[in-house]
Protein backbone atom coordinates (compact mmCIF):
# COMPACT_ATOMS: atom_id res chain seq x y z
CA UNK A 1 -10.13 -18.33 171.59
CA UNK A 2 -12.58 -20.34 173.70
CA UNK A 3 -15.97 -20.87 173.39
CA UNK A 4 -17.92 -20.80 176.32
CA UNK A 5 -21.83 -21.66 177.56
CA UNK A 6 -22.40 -18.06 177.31
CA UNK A 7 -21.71 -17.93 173.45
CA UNK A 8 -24.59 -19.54 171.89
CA UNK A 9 -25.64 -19.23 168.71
CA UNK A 10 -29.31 -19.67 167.75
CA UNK A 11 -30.33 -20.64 164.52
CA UNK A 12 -33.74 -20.01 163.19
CA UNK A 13 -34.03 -22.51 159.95
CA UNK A 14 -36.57 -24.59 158.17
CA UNK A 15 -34.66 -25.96 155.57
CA UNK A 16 -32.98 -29.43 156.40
CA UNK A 17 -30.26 -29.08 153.67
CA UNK A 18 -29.59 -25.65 154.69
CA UNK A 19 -29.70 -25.88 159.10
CA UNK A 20 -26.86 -29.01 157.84
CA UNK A 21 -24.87 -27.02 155.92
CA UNK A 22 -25.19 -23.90 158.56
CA UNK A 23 -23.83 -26.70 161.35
CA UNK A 24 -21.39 -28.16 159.41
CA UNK A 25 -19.94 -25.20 158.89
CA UNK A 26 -19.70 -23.86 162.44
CA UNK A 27 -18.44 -27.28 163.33
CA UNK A 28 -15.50 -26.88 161.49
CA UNK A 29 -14.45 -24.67 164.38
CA UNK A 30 -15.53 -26.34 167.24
CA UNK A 31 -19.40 -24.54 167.76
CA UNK A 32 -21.53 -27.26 167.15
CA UNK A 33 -21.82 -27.82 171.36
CA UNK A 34 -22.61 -24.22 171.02
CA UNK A 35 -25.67 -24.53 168.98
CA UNK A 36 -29.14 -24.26 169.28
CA UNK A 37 -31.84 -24.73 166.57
CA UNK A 38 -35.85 -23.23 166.07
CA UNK A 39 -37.30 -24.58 163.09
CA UNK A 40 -39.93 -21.80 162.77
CA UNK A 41 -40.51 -18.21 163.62
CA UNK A 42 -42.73 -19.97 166.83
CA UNK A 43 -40.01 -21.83 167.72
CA UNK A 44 -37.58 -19.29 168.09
CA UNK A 45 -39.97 -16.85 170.18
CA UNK A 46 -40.28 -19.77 172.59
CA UNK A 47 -36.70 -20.17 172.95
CA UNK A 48 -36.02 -16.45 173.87
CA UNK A 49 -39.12 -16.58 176.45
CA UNK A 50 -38.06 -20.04 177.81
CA UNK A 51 -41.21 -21.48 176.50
CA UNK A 52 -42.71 -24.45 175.29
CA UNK A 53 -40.17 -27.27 175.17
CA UNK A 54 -37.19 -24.24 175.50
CA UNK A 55 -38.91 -23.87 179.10
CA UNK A 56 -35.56 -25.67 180.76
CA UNK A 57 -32.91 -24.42 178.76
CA UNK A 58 -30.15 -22.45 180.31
CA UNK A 59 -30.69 -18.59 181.34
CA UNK A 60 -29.12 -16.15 179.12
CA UNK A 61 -29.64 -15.15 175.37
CA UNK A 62 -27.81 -16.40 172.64
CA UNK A 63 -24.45 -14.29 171.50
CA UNK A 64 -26.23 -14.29 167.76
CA UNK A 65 -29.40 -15.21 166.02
CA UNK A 66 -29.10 -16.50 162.61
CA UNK A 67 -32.14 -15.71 161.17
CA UNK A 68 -33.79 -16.88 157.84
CA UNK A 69 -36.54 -14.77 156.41
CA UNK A 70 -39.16 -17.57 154.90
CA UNK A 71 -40.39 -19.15 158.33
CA UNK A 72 -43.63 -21.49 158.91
CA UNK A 73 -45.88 -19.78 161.96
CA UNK A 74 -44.19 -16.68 162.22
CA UNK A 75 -41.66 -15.32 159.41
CA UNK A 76 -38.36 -13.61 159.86
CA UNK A 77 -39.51 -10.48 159.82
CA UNK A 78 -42.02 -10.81 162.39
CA UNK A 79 -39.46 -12.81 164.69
CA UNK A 80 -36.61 -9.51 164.38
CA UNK A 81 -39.88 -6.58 165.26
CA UNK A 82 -40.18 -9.10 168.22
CA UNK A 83 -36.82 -9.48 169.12
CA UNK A 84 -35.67 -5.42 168.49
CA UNK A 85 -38.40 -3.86 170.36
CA UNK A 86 -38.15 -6.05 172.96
CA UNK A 87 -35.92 -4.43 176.07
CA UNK A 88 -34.73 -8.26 176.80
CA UNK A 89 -33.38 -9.04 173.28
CA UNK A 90 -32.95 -5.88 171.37
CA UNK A 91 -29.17 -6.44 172.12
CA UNK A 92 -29.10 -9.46 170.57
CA UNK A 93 -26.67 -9.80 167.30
CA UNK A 94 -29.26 -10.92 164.40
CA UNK A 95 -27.89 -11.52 161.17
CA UNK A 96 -30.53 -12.26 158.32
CA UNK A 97 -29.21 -15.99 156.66
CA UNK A 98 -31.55 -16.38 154.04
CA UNK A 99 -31.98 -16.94 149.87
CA UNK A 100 -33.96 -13.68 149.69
CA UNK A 101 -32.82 -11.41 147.37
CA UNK A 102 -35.64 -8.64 147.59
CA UNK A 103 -34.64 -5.18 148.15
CA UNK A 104 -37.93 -5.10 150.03
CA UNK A 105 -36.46 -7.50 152.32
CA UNK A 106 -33.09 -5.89 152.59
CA UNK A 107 -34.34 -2.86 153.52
CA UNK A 108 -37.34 -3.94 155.99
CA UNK A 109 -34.38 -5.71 157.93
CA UNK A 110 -32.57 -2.90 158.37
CA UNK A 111 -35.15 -0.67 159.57
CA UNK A 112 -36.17 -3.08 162.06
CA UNK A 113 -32.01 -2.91 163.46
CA UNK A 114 -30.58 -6.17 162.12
CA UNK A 115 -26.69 -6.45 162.45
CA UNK A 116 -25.76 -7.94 158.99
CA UNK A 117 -27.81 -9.26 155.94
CA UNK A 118 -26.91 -12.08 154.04
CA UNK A 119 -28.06 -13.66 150.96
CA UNK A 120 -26.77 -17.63 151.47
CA UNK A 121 -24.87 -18.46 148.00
CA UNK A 122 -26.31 -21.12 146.15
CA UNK A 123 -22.39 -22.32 146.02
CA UNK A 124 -21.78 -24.81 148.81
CA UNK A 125 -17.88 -23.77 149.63
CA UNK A 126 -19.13 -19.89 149.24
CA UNK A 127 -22.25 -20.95 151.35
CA UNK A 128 -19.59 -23.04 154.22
CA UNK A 129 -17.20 -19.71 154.47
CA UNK A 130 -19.73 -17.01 154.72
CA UNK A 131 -21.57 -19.27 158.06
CA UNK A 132 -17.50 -19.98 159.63
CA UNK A 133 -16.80 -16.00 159.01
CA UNK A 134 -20.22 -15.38 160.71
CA UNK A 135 -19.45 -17.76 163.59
CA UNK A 136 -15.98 -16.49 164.34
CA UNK A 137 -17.19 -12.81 164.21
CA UNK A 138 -19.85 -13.33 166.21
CA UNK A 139 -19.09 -15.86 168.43
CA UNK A 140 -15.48 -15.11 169.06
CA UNK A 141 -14.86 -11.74 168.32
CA UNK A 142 -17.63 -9.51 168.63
CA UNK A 143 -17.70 -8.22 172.39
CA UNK A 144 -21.78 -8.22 173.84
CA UNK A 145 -22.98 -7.07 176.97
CA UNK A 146 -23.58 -10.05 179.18
């Protein structure tokens, strides 16, 4: 299956080692023209309102939001309230990607409408799988309105 300007995937990461590992992982099937980064909970606001230095990027929203929990500015939970009651993005595929292992957590992100929760394995092949499954489900598969 193709991948097309329509299937972005946003990733919302402050960790260096892990944002690598995340795009390595996608690259391995030919998404890594298809990605877009915020480092913070900021960042990623300002790329869903075209703000900021996301003020010329393309018009759509991204196909899924990988979203980690522990954020500078504005955390992950604050970024998902923003995103699901928002008419714009509510529609938006958000899976939590994030070491977080609180039930408090789990549950909070649920409530709030995220699509899938998961804890990013400390082992590095376990850790490359889980973000190509995610990809290829969400990217590929997964039918969105447009």
């Amino acid at each position: 299956m193709a991948v097309d300007n329509l299937n972005r995937i946003l990733i919302v990461e402050d960790n260096e080692n892990d944002l690598e590992l995340t795009i390595d992982a996608l690259s391995e099937h030919n998404f890594a023209n298809f990605i877009d980064v915020a480092r913070d909970g900021e960042e990623a606001l300002d790329y869903l309102y075209k703000r900021g230095k996301f003020s010329g990027r393309a018009n759509g929203n991204p196909v899924v939001i990988l979203l980690d929990l522990k954020l500078p500015k504005i955390n992950g939970q604050e970024v998902l309230d923003e995103i699901k009651s928002s008419p714009d993005f509510k529609s938006i595929p958000v899976v939590i990607l994030t070491s977080s292992k609180e039930e408090s957590d789990l549950i909070a992100s649920y409530q709030k409408g995220v699509n899938a929760y998961v804890v990013k394995p400390v082992d590095f092949h376990d850790f490359v799988d889980a973000v190509k499954n995610l990809g290829i489900f969400w990217a590929l598969i997964n039918e969105t309105p447009r």
